[in-house]
C-alpha atoms as a PDB file:
ATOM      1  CA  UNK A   1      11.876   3.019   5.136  1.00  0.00           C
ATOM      2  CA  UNK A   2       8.257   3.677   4.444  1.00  0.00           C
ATOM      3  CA  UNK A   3       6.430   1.146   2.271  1.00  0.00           C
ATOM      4  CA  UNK A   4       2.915   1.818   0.634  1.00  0.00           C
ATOM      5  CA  UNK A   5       1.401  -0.892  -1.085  1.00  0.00           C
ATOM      6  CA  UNK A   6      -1.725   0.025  -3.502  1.00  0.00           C
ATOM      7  CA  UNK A   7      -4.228  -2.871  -3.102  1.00  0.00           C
ATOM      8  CA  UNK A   8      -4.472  -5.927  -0.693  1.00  0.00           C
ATOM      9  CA  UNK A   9      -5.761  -8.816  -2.862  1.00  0.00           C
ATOM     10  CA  UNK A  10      -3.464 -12.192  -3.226  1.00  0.00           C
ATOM     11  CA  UNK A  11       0.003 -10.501  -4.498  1.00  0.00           C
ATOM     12  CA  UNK A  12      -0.541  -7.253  -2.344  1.00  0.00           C
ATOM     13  CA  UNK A  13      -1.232  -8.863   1.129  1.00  0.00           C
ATOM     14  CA  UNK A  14       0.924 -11.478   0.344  1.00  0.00           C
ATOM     15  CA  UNK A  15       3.781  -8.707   0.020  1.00  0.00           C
ATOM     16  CA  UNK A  16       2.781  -6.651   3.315  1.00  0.00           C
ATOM     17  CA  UNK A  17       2.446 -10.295   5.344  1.00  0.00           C
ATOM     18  CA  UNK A  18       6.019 -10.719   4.243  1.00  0.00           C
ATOM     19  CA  UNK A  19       7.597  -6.937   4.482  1.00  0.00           C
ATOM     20  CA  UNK A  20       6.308  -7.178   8.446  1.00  0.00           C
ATOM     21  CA  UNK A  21       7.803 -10.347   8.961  1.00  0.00           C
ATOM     22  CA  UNK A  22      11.031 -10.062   7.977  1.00  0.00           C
ATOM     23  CA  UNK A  23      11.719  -6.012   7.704  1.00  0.00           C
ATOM     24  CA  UNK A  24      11.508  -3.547  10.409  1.00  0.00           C
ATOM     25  CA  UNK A  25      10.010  -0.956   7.886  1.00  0.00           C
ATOM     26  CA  UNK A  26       6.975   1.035   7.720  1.00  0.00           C
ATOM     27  CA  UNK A  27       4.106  -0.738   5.821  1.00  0.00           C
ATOM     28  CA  UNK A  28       0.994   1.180   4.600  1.00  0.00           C
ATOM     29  CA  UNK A  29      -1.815   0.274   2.093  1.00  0.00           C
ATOM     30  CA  UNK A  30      -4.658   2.014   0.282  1.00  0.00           C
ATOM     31  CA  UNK A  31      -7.644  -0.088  -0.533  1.00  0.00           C
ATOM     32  CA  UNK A  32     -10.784   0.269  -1.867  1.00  0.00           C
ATOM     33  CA  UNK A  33     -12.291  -1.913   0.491  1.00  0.00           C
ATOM     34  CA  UNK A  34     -12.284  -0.618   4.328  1.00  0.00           C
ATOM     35  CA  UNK A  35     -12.696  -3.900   5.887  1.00  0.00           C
ATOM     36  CA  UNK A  36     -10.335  -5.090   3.929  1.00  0.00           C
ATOM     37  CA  UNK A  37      -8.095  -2.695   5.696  1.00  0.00           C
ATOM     38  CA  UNK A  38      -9.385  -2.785   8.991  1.00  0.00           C
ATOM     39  CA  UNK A  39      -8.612  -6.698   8.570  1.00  0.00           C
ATOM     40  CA  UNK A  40      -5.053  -6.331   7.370  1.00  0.00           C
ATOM     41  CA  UNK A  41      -4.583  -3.360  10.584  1.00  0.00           C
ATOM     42  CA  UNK A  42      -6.011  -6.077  13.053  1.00  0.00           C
ATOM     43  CA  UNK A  43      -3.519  -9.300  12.075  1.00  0.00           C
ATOM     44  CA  UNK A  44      -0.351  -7.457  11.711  1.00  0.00           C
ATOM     45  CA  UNK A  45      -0.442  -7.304   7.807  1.00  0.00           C
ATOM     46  CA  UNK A  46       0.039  -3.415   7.596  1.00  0.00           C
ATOM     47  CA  UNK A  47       0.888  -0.453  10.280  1.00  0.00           C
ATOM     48  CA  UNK A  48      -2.026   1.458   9.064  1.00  0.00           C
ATOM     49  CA  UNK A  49      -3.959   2.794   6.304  1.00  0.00           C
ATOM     50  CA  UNK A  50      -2.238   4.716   4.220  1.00  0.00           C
ATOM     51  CA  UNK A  51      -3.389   8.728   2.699  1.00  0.00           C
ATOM     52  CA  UNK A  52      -2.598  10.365  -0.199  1.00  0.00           C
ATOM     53  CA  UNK A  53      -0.162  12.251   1.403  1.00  0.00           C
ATOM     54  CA  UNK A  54       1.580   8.894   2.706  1.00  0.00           C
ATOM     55  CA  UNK A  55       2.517   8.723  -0.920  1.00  0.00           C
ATOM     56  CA  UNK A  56       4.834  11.807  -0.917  1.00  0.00           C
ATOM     57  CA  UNK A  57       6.664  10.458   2.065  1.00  0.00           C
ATOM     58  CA  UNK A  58       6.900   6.716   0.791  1.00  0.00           C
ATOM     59  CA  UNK A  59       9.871   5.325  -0.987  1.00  0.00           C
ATOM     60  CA  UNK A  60       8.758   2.544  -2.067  1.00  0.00           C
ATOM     61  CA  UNK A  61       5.176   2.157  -3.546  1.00  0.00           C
ATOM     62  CA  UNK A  62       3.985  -0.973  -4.931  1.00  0.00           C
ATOM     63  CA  UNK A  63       0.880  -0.958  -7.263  1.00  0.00           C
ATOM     64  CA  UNK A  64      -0.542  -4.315  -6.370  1.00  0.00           C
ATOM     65  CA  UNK A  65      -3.575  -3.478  -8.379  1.00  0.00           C
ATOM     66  CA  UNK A  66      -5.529  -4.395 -11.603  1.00  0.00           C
ATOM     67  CA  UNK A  67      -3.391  -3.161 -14.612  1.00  0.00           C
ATOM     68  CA  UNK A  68      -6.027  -1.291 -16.239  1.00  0.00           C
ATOM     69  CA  UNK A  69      -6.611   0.408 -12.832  1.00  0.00           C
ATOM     70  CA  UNK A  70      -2.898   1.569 -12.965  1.00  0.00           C
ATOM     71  CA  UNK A  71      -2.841   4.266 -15.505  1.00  0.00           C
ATOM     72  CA  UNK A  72      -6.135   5.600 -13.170  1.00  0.00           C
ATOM     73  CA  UNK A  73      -4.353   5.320  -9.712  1.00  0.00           C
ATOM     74  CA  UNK A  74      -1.342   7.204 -11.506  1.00  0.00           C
ATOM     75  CA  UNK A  75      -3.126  10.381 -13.019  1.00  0.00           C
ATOM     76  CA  UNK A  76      -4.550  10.644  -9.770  1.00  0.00           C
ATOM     77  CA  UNK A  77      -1.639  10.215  -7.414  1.00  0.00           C
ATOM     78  CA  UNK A  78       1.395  10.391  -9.828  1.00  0.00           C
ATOM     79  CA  UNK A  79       2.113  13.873  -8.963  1.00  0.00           C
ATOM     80  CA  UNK A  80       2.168  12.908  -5.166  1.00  0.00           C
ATOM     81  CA  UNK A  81       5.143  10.390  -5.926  1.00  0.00           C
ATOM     82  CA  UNK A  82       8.654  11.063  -5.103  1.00  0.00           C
ATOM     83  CA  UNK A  83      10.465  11.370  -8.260  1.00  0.00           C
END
């Protein structure tokens, strides 16, 4: 299964750190922040970063994000989504 997971603050990375340890899935994020990525890449957190063509393939995406910045991320992306 592939896993994307929209943000990597507290509830985000806390949700990667535990998908890796305990699933054998695919885990990708998106971030705003690159380090924040590279950091997650380097300790094991994620398999990579994740594109906006990662969404079309995932089937599961979690939107660990502000809630205002939800409606944003999905009239941006939403039409990448699997339905």
């Amino acid at each position: 299964m592939k896993i994307v997971i929209v943000g990597l603050g507290l509830i985000g990375g806390s949700i990667a750190k535990a998908l890796k340890q305990n699933t054998p899935h695919q885990v990708l994020a998106m971030d705003t922040n690159e380090d924040v990525l590279l950091d997650a890449c380097s300790c094991g957190a994620i398999d990579g970063k994740a594109t906006p063509s990662d969404l079309e393939k995932a089937d599961l995406v979690y939107l660990s994000i502000y809630p205002e910045d939800i409606l944003d991320f999905v009239r941006r992306y939403g039409n990448r989504l699997k339905p």
